[in-house]
N, C-alpha and C. Protein backbone atom coordinates (compact mmCIF):
# COMPACT_ATOMS: atom_id res chain seq x y z
N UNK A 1 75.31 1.91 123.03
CA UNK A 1 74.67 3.20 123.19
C UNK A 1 75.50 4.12 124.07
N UNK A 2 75.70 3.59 124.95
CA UNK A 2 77.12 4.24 126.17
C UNK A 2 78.15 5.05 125.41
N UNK A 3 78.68 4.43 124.24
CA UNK A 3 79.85 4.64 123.63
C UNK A 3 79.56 5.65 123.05
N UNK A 4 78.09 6.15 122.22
CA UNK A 4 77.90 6.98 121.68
C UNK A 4 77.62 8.33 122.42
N UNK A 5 77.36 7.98 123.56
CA UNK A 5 76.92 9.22 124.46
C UNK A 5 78.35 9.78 124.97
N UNK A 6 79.23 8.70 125.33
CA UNK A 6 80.74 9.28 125.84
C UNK A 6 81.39 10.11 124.68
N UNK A 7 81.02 9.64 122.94
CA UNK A 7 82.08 10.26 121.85
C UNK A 7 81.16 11.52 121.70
N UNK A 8 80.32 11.73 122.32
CA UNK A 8 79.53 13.04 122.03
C UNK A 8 79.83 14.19 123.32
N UNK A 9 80.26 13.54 124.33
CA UNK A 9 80.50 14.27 125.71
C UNK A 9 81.90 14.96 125.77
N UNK A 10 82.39 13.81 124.86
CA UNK A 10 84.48 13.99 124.93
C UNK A 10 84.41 14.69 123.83
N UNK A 11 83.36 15.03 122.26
CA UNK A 11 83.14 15.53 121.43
C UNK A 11 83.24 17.11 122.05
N UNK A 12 82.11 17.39 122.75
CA UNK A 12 81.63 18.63 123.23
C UNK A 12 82.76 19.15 124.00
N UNK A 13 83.61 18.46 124.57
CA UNK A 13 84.78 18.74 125.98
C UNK A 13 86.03 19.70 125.11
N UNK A 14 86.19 18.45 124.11
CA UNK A 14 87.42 18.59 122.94
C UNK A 14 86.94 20.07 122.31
N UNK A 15 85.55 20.23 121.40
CA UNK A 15 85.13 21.08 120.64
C UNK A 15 84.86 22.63 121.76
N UNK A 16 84.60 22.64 123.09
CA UNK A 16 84.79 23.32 123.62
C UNK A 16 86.09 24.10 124.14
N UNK A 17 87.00 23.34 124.04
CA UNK A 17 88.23 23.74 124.34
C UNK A 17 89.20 24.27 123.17
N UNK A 18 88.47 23.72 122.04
CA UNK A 18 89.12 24.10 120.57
C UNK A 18 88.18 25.49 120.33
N UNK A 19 87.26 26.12 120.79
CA UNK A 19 86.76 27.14 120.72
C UNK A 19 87.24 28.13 121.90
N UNK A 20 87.38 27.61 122.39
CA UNK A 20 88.22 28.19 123.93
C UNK A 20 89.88 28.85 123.21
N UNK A 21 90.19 28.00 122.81
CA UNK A 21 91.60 28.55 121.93
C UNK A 21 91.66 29.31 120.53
N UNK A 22 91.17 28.81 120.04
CA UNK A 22 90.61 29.47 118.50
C UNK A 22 89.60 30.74 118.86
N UNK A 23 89.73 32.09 118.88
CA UNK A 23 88.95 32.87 119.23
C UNK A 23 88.43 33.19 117.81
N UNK A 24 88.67 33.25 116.90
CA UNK A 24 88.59 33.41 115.21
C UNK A 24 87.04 33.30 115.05
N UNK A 25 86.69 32.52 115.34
CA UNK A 25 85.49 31.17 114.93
C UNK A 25 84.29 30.93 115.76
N UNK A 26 83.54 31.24 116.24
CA UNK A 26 82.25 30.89 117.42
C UNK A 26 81.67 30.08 116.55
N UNK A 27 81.95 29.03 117.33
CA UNK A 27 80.95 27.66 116.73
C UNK A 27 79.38 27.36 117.10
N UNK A 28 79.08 26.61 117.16
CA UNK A 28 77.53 26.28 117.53
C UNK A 28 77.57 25.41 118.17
N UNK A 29 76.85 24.71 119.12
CA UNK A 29 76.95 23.50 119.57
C UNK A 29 77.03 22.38 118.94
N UNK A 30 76.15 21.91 117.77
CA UNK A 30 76.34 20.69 117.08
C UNK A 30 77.64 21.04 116.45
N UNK A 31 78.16 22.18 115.87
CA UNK A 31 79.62 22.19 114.95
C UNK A 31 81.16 21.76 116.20
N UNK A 32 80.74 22.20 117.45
CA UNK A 32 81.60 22.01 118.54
C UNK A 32 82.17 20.46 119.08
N UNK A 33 80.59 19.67 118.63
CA UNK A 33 80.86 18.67 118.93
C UNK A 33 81.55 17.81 117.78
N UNK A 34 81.09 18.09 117.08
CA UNK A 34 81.87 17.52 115.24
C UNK A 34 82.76 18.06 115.15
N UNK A 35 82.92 18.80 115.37
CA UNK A 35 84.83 19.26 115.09
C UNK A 35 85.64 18.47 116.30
N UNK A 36 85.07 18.65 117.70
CA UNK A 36 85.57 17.74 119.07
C UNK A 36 86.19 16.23 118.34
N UNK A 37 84.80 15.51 117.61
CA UNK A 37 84.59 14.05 117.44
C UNK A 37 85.80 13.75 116.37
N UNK A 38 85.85 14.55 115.31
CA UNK A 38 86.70 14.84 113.94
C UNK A 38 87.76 14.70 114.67
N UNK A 39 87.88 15.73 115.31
CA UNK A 39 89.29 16.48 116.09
C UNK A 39 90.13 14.94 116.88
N UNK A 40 89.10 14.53 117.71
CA UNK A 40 89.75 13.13 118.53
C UNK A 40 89.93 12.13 117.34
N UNK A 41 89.05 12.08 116.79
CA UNK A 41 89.64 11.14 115.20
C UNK A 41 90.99 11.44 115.00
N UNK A 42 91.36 12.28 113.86
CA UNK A 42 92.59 12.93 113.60
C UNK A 42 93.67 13.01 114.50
N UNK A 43 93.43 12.91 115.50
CA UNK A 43 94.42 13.36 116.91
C UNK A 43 94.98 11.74 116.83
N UNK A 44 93.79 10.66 117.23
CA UNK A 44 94.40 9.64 117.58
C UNK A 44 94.85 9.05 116.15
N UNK A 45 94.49 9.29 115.00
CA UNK A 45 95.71 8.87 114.02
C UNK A 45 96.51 9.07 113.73
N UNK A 46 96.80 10.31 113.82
CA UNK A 46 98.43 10.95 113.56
C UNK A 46 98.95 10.57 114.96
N UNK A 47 98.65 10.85 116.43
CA UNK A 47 99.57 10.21 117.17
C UNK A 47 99.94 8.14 116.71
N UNK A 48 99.00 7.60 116.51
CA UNK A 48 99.33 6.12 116.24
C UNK A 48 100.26 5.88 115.23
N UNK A 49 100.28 7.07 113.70
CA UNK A 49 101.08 7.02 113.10
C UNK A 49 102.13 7.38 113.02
N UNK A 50 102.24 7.96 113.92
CA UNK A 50 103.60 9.13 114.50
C UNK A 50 104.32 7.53 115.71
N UNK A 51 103.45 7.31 116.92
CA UNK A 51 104.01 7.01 117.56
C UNK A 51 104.13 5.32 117.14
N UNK A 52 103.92 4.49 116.57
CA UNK A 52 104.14 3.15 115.59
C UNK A 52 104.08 2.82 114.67
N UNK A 53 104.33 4.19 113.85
CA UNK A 53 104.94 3.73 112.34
C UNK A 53 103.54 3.28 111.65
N UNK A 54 102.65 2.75 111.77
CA UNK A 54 101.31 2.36 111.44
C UNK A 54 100.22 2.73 111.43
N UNK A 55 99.52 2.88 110.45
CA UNK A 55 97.98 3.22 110.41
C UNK A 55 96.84 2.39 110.91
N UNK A 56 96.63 2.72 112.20
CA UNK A 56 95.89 1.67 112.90
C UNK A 56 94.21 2.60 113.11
N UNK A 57 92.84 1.74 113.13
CA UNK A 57 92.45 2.21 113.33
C UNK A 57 91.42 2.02 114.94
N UNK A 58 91.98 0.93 115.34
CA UNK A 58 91.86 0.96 116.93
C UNK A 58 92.98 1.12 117.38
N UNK A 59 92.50 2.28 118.64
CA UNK A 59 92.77 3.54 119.51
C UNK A 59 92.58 2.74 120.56
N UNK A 60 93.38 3.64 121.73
CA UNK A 60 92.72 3.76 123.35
C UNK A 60 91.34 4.10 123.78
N UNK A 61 90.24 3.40 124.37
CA UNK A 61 89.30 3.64 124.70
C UNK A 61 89.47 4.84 126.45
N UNK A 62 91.02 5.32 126.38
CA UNK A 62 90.86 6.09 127.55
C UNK A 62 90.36 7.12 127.74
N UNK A 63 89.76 7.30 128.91
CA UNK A 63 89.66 9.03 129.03
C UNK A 63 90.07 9.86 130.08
N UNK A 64 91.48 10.50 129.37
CA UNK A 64 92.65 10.98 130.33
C UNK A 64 92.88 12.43 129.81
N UNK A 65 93.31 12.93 130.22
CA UNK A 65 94.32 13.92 129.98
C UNK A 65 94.82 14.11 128.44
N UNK A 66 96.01 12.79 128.16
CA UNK A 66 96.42 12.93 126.97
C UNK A 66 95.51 12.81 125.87
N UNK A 67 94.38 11.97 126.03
CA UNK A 67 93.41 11.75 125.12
C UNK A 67 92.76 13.62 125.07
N UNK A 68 92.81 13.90 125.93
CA UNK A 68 91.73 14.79 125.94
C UNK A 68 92.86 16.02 124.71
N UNK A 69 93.98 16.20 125.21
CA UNK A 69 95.66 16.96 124.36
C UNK A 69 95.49 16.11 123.47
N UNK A 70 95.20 15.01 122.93
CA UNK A 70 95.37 14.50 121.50
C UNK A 70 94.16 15.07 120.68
N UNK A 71 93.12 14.89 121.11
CA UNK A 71 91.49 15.38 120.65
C UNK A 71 91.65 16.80 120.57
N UNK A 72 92.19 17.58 121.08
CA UNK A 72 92.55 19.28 120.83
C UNK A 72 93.17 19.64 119.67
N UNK A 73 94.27 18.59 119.90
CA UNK A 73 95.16 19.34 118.76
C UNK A 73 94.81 18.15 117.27
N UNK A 74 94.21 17.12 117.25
CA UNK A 74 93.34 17.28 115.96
C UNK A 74 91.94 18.04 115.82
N UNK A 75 91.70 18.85 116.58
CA UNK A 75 90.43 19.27 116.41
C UNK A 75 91.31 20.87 115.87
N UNK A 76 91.90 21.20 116.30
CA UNK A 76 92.90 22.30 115.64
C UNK A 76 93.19 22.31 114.52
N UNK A 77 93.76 21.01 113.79
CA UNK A 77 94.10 21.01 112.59
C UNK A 77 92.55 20.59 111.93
N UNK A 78 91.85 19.61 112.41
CA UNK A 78 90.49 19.37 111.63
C UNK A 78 89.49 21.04 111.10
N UNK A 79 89.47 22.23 112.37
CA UNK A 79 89.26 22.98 112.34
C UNK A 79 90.12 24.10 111.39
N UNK A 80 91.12 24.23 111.50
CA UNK A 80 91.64 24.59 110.22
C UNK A 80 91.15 24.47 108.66
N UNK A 81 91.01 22.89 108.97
CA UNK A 81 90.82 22.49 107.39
C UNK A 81 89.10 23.18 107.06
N UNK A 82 88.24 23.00 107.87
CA UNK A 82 87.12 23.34 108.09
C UNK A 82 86.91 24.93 107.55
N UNK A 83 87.54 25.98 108.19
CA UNK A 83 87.65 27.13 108.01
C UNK A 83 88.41 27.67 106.90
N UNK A 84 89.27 26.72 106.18
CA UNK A 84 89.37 26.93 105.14
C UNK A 84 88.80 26.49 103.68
N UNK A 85 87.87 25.20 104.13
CA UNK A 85 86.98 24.87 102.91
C UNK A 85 85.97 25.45 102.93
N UNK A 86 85.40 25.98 104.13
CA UNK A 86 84.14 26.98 104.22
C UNK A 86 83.94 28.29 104.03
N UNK A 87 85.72 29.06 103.88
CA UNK A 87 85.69 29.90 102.97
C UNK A 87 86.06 29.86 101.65
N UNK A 88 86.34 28.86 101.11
CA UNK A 88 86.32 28.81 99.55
C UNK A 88 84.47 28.59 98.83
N UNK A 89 84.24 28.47 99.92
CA UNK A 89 82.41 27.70 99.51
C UNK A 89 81.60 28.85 99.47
């Protein structure tokens, strides 16, 4: 239960800061946190696949700094993709 309350906190942190940069877009709170959660998804697979060649899908359970710069900048590209399937819709 812990785990779910932390990917919703680091969700909101990430999705806040990706709205913080992205001025384009005013999100909502539940979309802030799903794009955050998405965003740290995406982040930590392309760094794992970037940084060992491998598609792994256990990650660092940390919560640092870089985690927090990895969760941004997939929430950047997750958000992208987002804003562009939601204007074709």
């Amino acid at each position: 239960m812990t785990n779910i309350l932390v990917w919703i906190i680091f969700g909101a942190l990430a999705g806040f800061l990706i709205d913080f940069i992205d001025k384009s877009t005013s999100l909502t709170w539940p979309e802030r946190i799903g794009v955050g959660i998405i965003g740290a998804f995406v982040g930590g697979m392309i760094i794992t696949l970037v940084t060992t060649g491998t598609f792994s899908l256990n990650g660092s359970n940390s919560f640092d700094i870089v985690s927090i710069v990895v969760a941004v900048g997939g929430g950047l590209v997750a958000l992208f993709l987002y804003k562009r399937f939601r204007r074709r819709a």
